[in-house]
Protein backbone atom coordinates (compact mmCIF):
# COMPACT_ATOMS: atom_id res chain seq x y z
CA UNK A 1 87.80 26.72 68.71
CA UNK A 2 84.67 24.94 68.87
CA UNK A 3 82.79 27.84 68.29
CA UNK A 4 84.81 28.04 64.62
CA UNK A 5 84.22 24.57 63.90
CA UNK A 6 80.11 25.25 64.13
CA UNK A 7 80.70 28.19 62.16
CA UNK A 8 82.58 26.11 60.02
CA UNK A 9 80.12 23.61 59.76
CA UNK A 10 77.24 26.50 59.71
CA UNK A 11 78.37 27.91 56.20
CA UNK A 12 79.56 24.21 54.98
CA UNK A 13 75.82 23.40 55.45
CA UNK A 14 75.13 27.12 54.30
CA UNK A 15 77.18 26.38 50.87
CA UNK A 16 75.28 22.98 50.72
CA UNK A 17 72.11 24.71 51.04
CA UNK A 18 72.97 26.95 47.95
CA UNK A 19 74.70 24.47 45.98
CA UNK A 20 71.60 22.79 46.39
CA UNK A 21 69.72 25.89 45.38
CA UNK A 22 72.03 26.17 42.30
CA UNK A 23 71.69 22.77 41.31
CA UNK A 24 67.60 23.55 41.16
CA UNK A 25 68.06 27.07 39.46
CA UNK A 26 70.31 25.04 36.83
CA UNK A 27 67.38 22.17 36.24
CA UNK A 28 65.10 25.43 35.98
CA UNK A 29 66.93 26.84 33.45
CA UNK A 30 67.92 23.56 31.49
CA UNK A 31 63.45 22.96 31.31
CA UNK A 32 62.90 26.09 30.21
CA UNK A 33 66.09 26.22 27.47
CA UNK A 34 64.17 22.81 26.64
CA UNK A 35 61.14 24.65 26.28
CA UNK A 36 62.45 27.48 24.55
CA UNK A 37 64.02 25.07 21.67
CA UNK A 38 60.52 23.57 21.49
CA UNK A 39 59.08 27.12 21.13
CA UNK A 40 61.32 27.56 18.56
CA UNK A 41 60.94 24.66 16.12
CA UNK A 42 56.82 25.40 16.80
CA UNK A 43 57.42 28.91 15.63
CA UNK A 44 59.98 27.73 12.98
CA UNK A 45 56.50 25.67 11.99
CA UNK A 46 54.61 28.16 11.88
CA UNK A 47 56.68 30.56 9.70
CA UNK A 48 56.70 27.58 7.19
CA UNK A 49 53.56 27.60 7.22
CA UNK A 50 52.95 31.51 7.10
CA UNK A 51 55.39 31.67 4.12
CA UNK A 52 53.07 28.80 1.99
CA UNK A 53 50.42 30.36 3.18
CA UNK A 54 51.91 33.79 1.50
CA UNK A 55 52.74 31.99 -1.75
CA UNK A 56 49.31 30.72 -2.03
CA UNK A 57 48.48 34.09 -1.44
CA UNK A 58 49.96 36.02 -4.12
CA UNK A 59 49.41 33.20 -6.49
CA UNK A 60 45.67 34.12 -5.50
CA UNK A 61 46.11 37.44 -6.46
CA UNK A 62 48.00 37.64 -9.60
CA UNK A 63 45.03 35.17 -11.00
CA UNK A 64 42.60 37.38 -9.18
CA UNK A 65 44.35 40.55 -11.19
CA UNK A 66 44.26 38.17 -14.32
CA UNK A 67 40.70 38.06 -14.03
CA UNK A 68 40.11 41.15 -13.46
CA UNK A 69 42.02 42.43 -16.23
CA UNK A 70 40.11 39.89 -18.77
CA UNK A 71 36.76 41.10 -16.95
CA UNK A 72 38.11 45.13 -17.83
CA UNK A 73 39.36 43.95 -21.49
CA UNK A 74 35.44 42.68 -22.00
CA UNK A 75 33.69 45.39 -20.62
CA UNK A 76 35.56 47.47 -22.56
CA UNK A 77 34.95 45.60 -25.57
CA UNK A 78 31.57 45.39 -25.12
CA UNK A 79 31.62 49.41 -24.54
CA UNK A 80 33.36 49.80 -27.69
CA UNK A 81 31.10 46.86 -30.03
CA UNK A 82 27.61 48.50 -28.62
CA UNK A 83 28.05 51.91 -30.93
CA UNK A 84 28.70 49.12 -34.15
CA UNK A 85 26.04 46.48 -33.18
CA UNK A 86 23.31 48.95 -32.85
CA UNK A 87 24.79 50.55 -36.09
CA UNK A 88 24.78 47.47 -37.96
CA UNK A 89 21.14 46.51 -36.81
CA UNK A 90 19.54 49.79 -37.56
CA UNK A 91 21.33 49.21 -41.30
CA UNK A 92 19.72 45.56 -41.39
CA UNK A 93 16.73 47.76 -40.59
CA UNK A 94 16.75 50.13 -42.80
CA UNK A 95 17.73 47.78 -45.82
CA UNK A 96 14.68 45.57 -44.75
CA UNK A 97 12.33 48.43 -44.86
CA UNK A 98 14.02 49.60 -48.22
CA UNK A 99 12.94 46.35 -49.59
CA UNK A 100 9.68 46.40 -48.11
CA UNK A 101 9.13 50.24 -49.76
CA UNK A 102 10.65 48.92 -52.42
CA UNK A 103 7.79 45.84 -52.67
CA UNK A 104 5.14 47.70 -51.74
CA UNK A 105 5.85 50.48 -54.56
CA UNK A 106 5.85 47.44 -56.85
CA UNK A 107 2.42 46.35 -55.48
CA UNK A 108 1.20 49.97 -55.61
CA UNK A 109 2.66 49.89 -59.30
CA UNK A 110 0.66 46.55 -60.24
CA UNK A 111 -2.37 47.77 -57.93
CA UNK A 112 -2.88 51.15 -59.83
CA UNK A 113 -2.80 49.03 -63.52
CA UNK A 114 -5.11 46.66 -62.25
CA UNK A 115 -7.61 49.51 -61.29
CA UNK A 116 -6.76 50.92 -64.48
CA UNK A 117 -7.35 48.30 -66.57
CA UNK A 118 -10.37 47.93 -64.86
CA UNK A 119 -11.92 51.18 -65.11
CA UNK A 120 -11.17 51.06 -69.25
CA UNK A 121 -13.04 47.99 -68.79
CA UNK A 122 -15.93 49.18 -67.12
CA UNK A 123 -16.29 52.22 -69.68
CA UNK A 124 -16.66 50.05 -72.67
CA UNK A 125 -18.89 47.80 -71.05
């Protein structure tokens, strides 16, 4: 009967032992459920963050495409303008140098009377 009561007594202690045990398993696991919900409001943080971030992001790029666009829609202006602008300014050219013939015909006109009139007056002299 004695012999009972120690082995009584051995697994009462033996239960204590991994009560114990349990008690420290369940602290364990209470820190790190503590840690996880932690975890999870600093991720939870972080995705806030991420999704701004994102916003700001494609706001970025839709003004980035904007530009771009405006950038195309001047280049190709320009590409289209260059043909007329050099058209115009060889016109302005060739109306300048129209005048110009145009003068200097006159001056050629007025030059060859001149020597005219002067050769009629150098015969009767």
């Amino acid at each position: 009967m004695e012999h009972m009561l120690q082995q009584i007594l051995q697994e009462i202690k033996s239960v204590k032992t991994d009560v114990l045990l349990l008690h420290q398993d369940n602290q364990s696991l209470k820190d790190g459920i503590q840690e996880l919900n932690q975890n999870q409001i600093l991720l939870a943080e972080r995705q806030s963050k991420l999704e701004e971030n994102q916003i700001h992001l494609e706001k970025n790029q839709v003004q980035t495409n904007i530009k771009i666009s405006d950038i195309h829609t001047a280049v190709v202006r320009l590409e289209n303008d260059q043909p007329k602008d050099i058209v115009a300014l060889l016109e302005t050219f060739d109306e300048y140098f129209h005048e110009k013939d145009s003068e200097l015909a006159t001056l050629n006109h007025r030059v060859f009377r001149v020597e005219s009139k002067l050769e009629r007056m150098s015969m009767r002299a």
